[in-house]
N, C-alpha and C. Protein backbone atom coordinates (compact mmCIF):
# COMPACT_ATOMS: atom_id res chain seq x y z
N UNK A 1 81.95 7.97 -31.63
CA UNK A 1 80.54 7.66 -31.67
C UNK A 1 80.26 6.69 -30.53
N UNK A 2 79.60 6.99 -29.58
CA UNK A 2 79.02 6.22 -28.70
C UNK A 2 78.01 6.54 -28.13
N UNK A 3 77.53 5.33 -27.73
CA UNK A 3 75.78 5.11 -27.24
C UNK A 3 75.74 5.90 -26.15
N UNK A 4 76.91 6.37 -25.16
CA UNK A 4 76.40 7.09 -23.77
C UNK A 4 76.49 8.62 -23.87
N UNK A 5 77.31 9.06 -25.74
CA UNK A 5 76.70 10.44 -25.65
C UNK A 5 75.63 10.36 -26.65
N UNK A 6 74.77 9.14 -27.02
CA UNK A 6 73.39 9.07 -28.16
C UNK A 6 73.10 10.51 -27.83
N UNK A 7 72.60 11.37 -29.37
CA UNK A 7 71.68 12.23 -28.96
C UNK A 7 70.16 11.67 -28.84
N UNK A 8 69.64 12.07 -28.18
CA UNK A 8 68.10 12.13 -27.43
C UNK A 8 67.00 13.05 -28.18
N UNK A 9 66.53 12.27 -29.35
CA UNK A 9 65.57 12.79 -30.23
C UNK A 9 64.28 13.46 -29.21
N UNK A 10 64.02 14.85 -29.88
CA UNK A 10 63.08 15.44 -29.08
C UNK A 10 61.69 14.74 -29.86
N UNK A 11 60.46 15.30 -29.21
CA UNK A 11 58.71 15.28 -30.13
C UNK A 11 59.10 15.73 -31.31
N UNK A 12 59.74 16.95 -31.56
CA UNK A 12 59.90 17.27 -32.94
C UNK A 12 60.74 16.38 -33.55
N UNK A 13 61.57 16.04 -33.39
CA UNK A 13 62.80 15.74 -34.12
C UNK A 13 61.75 14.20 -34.57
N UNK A 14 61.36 13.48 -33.76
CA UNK A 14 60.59 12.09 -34.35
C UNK A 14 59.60 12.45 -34.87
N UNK A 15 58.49 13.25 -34.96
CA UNK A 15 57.95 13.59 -35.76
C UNK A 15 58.15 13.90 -37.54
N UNK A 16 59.34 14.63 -37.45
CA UNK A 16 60.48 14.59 -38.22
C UNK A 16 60.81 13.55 -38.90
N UNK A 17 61.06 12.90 -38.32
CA UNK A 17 61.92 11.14 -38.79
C UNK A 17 60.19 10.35 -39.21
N UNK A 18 59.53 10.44 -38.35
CA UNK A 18 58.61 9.15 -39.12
C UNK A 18 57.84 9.40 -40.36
N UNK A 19 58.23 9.34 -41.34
CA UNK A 19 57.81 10.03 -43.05
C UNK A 19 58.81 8.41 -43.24
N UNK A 20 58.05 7.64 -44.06
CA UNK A 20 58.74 6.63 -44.98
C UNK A 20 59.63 6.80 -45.89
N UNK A 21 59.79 8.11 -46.83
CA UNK A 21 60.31 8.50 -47.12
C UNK A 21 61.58 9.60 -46.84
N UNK A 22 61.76 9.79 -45.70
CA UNK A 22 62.62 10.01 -44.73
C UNK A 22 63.68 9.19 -44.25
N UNK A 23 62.94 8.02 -43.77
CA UNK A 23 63.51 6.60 -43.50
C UNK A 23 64.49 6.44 -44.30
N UNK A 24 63.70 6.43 -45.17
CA UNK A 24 64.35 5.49 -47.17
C UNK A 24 65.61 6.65 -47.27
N UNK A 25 65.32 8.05 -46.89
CA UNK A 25 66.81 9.12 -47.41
C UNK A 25 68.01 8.73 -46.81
N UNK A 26 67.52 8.52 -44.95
CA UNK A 26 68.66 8.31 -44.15
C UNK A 26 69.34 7.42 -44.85
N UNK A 27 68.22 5.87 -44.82
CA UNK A 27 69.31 5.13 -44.87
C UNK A 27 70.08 4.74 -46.36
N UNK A 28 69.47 5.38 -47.09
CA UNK A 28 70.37 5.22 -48.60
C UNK A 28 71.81 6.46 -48.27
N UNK A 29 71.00 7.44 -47.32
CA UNK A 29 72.33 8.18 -47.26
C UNK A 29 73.60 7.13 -46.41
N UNK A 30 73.25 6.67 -45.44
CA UNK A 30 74.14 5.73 -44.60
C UNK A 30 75.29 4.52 -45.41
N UNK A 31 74.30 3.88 -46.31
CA UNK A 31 75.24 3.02 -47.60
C UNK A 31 75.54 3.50 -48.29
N UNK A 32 74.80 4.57 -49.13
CA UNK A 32 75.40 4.70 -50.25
C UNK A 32 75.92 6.48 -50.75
N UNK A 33 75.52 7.38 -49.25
CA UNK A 33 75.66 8.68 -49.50
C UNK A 33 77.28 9.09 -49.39
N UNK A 34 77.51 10.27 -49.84
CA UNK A 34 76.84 11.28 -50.33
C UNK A 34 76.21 10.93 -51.33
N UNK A 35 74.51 12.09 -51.53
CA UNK A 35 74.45 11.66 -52.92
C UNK A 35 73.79 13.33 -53.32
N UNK A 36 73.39 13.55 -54.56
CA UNK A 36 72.59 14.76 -54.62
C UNK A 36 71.13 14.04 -54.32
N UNK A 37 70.16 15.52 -54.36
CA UNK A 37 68.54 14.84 -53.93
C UNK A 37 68.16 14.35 -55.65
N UNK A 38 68.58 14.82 -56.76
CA UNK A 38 68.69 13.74 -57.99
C UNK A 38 68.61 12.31 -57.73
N UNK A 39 70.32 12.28 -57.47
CA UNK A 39 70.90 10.79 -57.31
C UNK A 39 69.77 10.12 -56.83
N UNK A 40 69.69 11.07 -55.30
CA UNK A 40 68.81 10.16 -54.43
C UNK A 40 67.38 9.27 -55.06
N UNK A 41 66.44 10.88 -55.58
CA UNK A 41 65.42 10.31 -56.14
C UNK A 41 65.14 9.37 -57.16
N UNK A 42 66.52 9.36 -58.03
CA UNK A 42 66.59 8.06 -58.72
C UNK A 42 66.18 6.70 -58.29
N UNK A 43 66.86 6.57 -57.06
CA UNK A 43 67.10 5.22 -56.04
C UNK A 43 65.85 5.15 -55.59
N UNK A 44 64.99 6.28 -55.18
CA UNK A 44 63.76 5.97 -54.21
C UNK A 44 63.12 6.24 -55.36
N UNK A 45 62.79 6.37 -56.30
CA UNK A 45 62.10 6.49 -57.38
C UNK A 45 60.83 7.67 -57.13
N UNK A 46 61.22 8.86 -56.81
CA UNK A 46 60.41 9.88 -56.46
C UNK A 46 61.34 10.99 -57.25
N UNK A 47 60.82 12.10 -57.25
CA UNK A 47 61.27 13.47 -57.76
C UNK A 47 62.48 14.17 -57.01
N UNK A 48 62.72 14.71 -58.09
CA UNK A 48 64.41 15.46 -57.39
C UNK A 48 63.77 16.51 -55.93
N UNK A 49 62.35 17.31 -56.29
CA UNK A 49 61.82 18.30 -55.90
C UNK A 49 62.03 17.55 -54.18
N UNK A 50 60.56 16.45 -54.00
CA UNK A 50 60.51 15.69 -53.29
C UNK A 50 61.74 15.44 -52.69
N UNK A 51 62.45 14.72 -52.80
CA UNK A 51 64.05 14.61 -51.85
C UNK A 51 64.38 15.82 -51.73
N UNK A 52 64.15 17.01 -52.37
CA UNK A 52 64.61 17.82 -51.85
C UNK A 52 64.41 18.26 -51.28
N UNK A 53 63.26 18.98 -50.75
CA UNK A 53 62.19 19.00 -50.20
C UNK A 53 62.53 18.12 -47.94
N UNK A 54 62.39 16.78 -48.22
CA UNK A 54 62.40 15.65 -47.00
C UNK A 54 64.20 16.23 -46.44
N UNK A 55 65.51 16.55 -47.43
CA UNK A 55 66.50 16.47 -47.01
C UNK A 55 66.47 17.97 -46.37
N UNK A 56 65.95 19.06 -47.00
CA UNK A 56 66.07 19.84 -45.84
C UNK A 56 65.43 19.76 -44.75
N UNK A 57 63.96 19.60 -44.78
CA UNK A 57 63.80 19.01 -43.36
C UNK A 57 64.59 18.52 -42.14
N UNK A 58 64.92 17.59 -42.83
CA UNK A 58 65.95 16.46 -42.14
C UNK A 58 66.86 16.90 -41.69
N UNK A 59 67.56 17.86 -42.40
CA UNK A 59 68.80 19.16 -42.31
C UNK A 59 68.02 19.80 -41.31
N UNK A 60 66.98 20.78 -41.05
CA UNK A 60 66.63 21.26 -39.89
C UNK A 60 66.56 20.88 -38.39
N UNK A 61 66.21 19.46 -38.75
CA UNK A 61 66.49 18.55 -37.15
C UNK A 61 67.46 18.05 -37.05
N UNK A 62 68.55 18.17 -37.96
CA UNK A 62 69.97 17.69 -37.52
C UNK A 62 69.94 16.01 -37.91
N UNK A 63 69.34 15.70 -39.04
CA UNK A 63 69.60 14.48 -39.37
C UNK A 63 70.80 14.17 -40.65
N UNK A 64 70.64 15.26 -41.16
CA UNK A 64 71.45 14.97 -42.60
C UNK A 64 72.30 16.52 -42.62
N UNK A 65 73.28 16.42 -43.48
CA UNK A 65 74.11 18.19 -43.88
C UNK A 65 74.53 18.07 -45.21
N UNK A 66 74.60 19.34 -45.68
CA UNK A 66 75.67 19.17 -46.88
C UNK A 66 76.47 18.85 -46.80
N UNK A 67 76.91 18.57 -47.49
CA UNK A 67 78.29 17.41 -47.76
C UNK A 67 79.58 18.42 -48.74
N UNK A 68 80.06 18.45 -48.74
CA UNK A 68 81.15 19.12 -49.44
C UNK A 68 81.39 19.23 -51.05
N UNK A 69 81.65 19.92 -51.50
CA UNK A 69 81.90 19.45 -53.33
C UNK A 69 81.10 20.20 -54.00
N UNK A 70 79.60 20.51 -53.52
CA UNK A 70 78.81 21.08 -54.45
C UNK A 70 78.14 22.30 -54.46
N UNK A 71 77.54 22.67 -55.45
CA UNK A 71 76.43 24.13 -55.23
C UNK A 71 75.18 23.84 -56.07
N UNK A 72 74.07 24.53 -55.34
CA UNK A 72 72.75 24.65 -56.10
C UNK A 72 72.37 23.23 -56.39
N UNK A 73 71.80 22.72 -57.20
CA UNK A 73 70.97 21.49 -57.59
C UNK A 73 71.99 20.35 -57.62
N UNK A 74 73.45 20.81 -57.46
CA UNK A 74 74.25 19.24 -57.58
C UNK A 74 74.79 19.18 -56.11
N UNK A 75 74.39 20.15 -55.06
CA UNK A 75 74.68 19.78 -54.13
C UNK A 75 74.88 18.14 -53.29
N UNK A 76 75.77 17.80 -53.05
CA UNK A 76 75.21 16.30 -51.94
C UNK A 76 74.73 16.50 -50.64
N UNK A 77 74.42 15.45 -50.36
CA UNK A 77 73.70 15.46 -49.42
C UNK A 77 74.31 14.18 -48.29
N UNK A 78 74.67 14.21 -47.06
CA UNK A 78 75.25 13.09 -45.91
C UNK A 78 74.33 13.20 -44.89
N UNK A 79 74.43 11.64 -44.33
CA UNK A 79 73.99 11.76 -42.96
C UNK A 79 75.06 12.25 -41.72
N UNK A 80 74.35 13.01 -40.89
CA UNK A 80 75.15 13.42 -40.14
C UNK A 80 75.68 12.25 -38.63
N UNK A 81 77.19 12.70 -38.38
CA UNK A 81 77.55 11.17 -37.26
C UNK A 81 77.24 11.12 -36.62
N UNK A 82 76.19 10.69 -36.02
CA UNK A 82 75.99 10.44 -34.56
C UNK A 82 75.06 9.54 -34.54
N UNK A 83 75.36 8.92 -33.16
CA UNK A 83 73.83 7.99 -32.85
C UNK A 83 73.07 8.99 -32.20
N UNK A 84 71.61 8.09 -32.71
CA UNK A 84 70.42 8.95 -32.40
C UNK A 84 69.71 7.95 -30.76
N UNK A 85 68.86 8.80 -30.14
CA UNK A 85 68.21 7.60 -29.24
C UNK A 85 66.85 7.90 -28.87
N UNK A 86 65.69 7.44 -28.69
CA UNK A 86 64.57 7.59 -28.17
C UNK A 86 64.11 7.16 -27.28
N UNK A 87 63.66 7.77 -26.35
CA UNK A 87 63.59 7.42 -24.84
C UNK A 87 61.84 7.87 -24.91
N UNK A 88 61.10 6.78 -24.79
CA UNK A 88 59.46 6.52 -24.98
C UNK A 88 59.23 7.67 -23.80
N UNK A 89 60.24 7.62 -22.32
CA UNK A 89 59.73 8.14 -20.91
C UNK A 89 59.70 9.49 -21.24
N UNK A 90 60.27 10.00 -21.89
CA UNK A 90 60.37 11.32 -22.43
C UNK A 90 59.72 12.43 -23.22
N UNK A 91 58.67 11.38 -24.07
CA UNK A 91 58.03 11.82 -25.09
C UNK A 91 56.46 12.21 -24.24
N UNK A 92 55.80 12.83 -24.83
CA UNK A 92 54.17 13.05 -25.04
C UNK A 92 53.64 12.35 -25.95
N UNK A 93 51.95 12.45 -25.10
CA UNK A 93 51.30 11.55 -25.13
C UNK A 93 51.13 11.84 -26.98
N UNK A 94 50.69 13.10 -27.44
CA UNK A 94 50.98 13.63 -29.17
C UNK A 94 52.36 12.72 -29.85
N UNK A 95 52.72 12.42 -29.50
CA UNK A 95 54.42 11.84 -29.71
C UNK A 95 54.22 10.60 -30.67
N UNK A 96 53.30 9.84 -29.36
CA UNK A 96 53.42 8.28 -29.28
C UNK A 96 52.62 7.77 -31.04
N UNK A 97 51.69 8.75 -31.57
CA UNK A 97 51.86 8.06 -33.05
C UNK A 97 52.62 8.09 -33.95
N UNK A 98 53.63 9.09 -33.71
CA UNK A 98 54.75 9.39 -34.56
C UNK A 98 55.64 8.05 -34.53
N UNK A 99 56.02 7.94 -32.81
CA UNK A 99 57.10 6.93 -32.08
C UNK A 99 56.31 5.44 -33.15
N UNK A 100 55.05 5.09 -33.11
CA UNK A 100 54.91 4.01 -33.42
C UNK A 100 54.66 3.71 -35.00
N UNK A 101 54.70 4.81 -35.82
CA UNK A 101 54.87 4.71 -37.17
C UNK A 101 56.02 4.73 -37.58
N UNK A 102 57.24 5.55 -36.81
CA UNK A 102 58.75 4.94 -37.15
C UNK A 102 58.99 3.60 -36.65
N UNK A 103 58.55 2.97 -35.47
CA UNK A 103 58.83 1.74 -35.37
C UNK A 103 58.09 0.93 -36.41
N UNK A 104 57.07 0.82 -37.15
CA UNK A 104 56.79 0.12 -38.37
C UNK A 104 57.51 0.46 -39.32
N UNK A 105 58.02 1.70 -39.67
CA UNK A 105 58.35 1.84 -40.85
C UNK A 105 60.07 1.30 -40.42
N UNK A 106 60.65 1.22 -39.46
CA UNK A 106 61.79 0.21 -39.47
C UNK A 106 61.53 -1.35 -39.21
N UNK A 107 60.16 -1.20 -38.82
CA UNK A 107 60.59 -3.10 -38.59
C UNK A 107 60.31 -3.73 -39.95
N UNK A 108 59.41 -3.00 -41.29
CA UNK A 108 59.42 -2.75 -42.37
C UNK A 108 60.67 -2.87 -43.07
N UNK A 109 61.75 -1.82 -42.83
CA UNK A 109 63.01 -2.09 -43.06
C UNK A 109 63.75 -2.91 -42.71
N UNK A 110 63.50 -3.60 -42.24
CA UNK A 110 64.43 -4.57 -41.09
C UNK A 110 63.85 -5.96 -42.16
N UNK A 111 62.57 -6.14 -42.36
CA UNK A 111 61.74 -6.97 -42.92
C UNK A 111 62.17 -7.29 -44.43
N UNK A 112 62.37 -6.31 -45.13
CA UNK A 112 62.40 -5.89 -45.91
C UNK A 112 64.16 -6.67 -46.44
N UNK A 113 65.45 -5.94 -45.69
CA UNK A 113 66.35 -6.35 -45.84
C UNK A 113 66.93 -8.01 -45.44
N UNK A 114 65.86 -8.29 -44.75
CA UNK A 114 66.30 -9.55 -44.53
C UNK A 114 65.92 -10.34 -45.67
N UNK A 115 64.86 -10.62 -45.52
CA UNK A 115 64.29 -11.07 -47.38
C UNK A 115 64.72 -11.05 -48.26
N UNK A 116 65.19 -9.89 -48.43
CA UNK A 116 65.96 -9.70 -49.86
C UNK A 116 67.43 -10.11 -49.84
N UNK A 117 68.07 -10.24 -48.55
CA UNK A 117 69.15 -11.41 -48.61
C UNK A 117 68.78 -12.68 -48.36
N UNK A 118 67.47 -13.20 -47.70
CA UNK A 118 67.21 -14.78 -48.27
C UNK A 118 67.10 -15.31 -49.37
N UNK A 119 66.63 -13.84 -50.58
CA UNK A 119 66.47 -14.78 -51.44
C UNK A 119 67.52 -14.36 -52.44
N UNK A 120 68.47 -14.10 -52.07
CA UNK A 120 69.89 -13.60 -53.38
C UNK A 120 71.08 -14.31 -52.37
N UNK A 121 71.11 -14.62 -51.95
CA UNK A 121 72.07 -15.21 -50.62
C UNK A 121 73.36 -16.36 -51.42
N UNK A 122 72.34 -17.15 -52.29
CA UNK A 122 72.87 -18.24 -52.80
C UNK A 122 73.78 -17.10 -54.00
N UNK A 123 73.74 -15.91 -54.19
CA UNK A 123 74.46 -15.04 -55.25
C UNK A 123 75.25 -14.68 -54.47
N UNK A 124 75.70 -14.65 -53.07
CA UNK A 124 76.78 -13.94 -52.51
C UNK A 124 77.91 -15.00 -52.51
N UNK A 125 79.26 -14.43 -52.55
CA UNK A 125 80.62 -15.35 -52.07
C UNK A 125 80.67 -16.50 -50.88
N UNK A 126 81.23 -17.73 -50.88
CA UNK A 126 81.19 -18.51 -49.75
C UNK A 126 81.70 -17.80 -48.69
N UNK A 127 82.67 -16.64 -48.48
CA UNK A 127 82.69 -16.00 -47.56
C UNK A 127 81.88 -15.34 -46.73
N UNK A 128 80.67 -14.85 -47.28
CA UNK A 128 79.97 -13.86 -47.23
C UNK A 128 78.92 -14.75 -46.53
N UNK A 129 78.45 -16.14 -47.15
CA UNK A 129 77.44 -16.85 -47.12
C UNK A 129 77.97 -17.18 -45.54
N UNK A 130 79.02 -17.89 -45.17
CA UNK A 130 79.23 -18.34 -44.12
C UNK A 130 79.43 -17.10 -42.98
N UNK A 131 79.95 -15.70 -43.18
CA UNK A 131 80.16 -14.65 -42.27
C UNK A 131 78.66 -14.02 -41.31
N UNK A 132 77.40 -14.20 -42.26
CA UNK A 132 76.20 -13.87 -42.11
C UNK A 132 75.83 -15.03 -41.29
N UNK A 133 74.69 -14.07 -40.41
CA UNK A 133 74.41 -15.29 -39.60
C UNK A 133 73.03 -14.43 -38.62
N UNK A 134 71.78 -15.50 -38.26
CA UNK A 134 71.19 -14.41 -37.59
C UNK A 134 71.27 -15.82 -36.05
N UNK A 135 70.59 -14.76 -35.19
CA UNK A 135 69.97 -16.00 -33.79
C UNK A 135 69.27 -15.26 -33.08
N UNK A 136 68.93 -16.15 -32.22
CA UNK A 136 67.09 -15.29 -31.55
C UNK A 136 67.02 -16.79 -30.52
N UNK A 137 67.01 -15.99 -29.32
CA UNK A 137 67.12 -17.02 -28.06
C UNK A 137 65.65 -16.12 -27.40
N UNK A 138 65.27 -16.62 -26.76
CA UNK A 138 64.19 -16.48 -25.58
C UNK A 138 64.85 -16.43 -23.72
N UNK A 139 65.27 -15.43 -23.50
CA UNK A 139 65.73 -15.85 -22.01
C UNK A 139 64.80 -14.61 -21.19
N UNK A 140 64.79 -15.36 -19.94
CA UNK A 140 63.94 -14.67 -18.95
C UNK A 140 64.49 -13.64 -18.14
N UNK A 141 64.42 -12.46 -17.88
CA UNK A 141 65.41 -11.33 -17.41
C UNK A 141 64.14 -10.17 -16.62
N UNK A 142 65.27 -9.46 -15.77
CA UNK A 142 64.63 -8.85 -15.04
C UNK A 142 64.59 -7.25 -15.41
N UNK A 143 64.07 -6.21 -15.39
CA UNK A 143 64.46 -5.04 -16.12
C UNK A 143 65.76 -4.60 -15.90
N UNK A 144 66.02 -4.98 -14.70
CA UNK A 144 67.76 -4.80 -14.86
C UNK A 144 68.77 -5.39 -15.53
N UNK A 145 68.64 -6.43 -15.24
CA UNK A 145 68.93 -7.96 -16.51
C UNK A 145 68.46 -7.09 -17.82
N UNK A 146 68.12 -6.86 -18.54
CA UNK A 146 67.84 -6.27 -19.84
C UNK A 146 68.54 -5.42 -20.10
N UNK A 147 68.61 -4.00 -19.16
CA UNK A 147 69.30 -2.76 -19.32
C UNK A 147 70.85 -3.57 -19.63
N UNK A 148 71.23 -4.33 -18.64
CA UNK A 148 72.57 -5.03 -18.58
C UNK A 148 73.33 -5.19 -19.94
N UNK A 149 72.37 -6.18 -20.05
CA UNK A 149 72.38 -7.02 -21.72
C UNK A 149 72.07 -5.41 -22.57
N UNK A 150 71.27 -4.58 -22.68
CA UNK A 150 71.19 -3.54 -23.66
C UNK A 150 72.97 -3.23 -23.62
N UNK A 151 73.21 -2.97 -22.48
CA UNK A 151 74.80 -2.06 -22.30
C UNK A 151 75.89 -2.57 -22.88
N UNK A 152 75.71 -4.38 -22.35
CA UNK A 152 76.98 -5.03 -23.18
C UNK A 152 76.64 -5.30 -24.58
N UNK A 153 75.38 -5.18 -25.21
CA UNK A 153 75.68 -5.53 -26.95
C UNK A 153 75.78 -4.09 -27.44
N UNK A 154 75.39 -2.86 -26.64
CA UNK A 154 76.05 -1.74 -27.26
C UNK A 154 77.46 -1.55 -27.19
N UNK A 155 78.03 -1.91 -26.35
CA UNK A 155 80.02 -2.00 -26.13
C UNK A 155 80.28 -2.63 -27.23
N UNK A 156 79.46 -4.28 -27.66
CA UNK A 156 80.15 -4.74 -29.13
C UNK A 156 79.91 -3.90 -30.19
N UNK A 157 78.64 -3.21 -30.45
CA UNK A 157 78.38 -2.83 -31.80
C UNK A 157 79.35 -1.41 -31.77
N UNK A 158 79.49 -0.54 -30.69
CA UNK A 158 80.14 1.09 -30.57
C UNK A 158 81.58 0.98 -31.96
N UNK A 159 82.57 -0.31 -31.73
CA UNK A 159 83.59 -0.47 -32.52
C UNK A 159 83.38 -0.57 -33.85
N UNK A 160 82.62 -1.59 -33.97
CA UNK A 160 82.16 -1.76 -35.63
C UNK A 160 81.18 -0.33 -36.16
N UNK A 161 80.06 0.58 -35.37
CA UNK A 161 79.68 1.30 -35.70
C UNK A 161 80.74 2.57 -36.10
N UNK A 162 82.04 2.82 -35.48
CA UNK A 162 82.62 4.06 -35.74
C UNK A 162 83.32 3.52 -36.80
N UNK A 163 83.62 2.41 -37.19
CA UNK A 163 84.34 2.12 -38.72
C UNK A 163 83.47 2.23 -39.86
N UNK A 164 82.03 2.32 -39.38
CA UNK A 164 80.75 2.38 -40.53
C UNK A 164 80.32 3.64 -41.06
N UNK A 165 81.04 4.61 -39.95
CA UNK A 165 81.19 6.13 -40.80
C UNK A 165 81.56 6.52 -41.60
N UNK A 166 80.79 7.20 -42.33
CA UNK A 166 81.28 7.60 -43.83
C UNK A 166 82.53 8.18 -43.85
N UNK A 167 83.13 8.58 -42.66
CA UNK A 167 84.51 9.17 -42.98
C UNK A 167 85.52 7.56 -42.73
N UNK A 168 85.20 7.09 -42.40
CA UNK A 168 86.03 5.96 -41.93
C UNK A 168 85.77 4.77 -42.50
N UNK A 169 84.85 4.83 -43.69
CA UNK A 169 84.85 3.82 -44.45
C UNK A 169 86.37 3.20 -45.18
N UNK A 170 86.13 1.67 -45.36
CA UNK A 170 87.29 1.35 -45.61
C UNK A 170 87.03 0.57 -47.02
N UNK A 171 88.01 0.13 -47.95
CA UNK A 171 87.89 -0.68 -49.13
C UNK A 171 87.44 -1.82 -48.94
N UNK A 172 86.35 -2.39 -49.67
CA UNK A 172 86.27 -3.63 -49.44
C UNK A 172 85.07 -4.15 -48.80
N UNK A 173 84.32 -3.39 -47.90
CA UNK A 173 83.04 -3.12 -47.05
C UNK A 173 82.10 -2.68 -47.97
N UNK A 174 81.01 -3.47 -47.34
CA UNK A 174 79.65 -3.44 -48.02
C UNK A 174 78.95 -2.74 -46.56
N UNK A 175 77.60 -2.52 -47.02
CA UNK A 175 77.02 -2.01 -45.71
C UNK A 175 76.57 -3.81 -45.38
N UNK A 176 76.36 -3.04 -43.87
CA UNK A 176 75.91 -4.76 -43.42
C UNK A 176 74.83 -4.62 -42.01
N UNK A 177 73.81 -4.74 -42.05
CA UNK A 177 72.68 -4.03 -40.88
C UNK A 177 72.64 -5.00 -39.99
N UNK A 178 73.12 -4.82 -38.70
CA UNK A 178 73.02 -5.27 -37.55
C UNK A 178 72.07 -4.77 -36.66
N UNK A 179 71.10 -5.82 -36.03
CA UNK A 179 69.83 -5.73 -35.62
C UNK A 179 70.27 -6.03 -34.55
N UNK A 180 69.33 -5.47 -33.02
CA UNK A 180 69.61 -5.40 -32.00
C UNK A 180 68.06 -4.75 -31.41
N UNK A 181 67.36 -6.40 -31.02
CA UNK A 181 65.87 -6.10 -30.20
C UNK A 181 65.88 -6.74 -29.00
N UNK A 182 65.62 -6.16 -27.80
CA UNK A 182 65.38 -6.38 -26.61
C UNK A 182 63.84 -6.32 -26.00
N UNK A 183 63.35 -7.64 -27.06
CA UNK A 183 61.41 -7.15 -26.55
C UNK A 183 60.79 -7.97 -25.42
N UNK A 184 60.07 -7.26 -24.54
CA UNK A 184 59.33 -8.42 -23.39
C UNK A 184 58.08 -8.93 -24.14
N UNK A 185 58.08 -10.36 -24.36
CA UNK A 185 57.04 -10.67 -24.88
C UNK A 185 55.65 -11.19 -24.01
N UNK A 186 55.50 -9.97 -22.71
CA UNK A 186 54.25 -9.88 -22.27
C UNK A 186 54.80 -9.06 -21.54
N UNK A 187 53.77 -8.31 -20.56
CA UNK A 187 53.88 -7.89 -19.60
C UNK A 187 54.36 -8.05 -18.02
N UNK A 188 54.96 -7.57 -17.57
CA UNK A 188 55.22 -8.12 -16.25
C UNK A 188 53.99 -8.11 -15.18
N UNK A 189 53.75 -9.42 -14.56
CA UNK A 189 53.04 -9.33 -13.72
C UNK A 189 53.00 -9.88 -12.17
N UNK A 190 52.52 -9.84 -11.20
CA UNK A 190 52.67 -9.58 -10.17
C UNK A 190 53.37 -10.73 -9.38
N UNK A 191 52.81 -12.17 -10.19
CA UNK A 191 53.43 -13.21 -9.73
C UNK A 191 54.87 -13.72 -10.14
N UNK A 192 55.61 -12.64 -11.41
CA UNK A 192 56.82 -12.86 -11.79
C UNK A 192 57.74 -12.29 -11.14
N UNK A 193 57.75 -12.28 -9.59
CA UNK A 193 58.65 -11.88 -8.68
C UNK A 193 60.00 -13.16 -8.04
């Protein structure tokens, strides 16, 4: 698994992906799949029909597959390995509401999971408490300077991401979401040369 063969989500394929409930399949499939679209809908608290329904979809653009073990209604359901990537330069102008309702509906997720370990945190192990950790610096960079920095925190995460595969899961591991934003907080302008 690595970032320099990411596949390159087409218009369809993100169109595809931005459904909230889509979101919610992947990533319950990512921690906690295989599961059937049952299991699933248990967890997301929607109908077996419904998951069933979003996972083939998802199965059509190559997000999720069957999983092995089952037939008919007890089938499971996995996410499939690979990194995904979206390249804004690529897309149409039709695209760009799709592109910006998956970016809410993850910074949502992102929002979402952090919170809910601020406030259960004091319930985790002193190991756990001290292993976690977030930081957020402000530095000034040039678009090349950025790409740079994009390249070397993808080299750290590539190792820990191929041990996070469901085939390569190990005893003992919890899921654990590592965030990785590279935002300009304005525009570049003429005198920042």
């Amino acid at each position: 698994m690595s970032f320099d063969k990411a596949r390159v989500l087409t218009a369809q394929d993100l169109r595809a992906m931005s459904h909230p409930l889509r979101v919610r399949l992947i990533a319950l499939l990512e921690t906690e799949g295989p599961l059937t679209a049952t299991e699933a809908a248990a967890r997301l608290e929607t109908t077996p029909a419904n998951c069933s329904f979003h996972l083939r979809l998802l199965a059509r653009h190559g997000f999720v597959e069957e999983a092995a073990g089952g037939v008919g209604r007890q089938r499971p359901w996995q996410v499939v390995e690979e990194i995904t990537q979206i390249k804004s330069d690529t897309l149409d102008e039709e695209s760009m509401p799709a592109l910006r309702a998956l970016d809410e509906i993850e910074m949502q997720t992102f929002r979402d999971a952090v919170a809910s370990y601020l406030r259960t945190r004091d319930q985790y192990p002193p190991e756990w408490r001290e292993a976690v950790g977030r930081s957020w610096a402000t530095v000034h960079l040039t678009a090349a300077e950025t790409a740079e920095l994009k390249q070397k925190l993808h080299a750290v995460f590539e190792p820990y991401m191929e041990l996070g595969r469901p085939s390569r899961r190990r005893p003992g591991t919890v899921p654990v979401m590592a965030q990785q934003a590279l935002i300009p907080l304005r525009m570049p302008e003429a005198t920042d040369v």
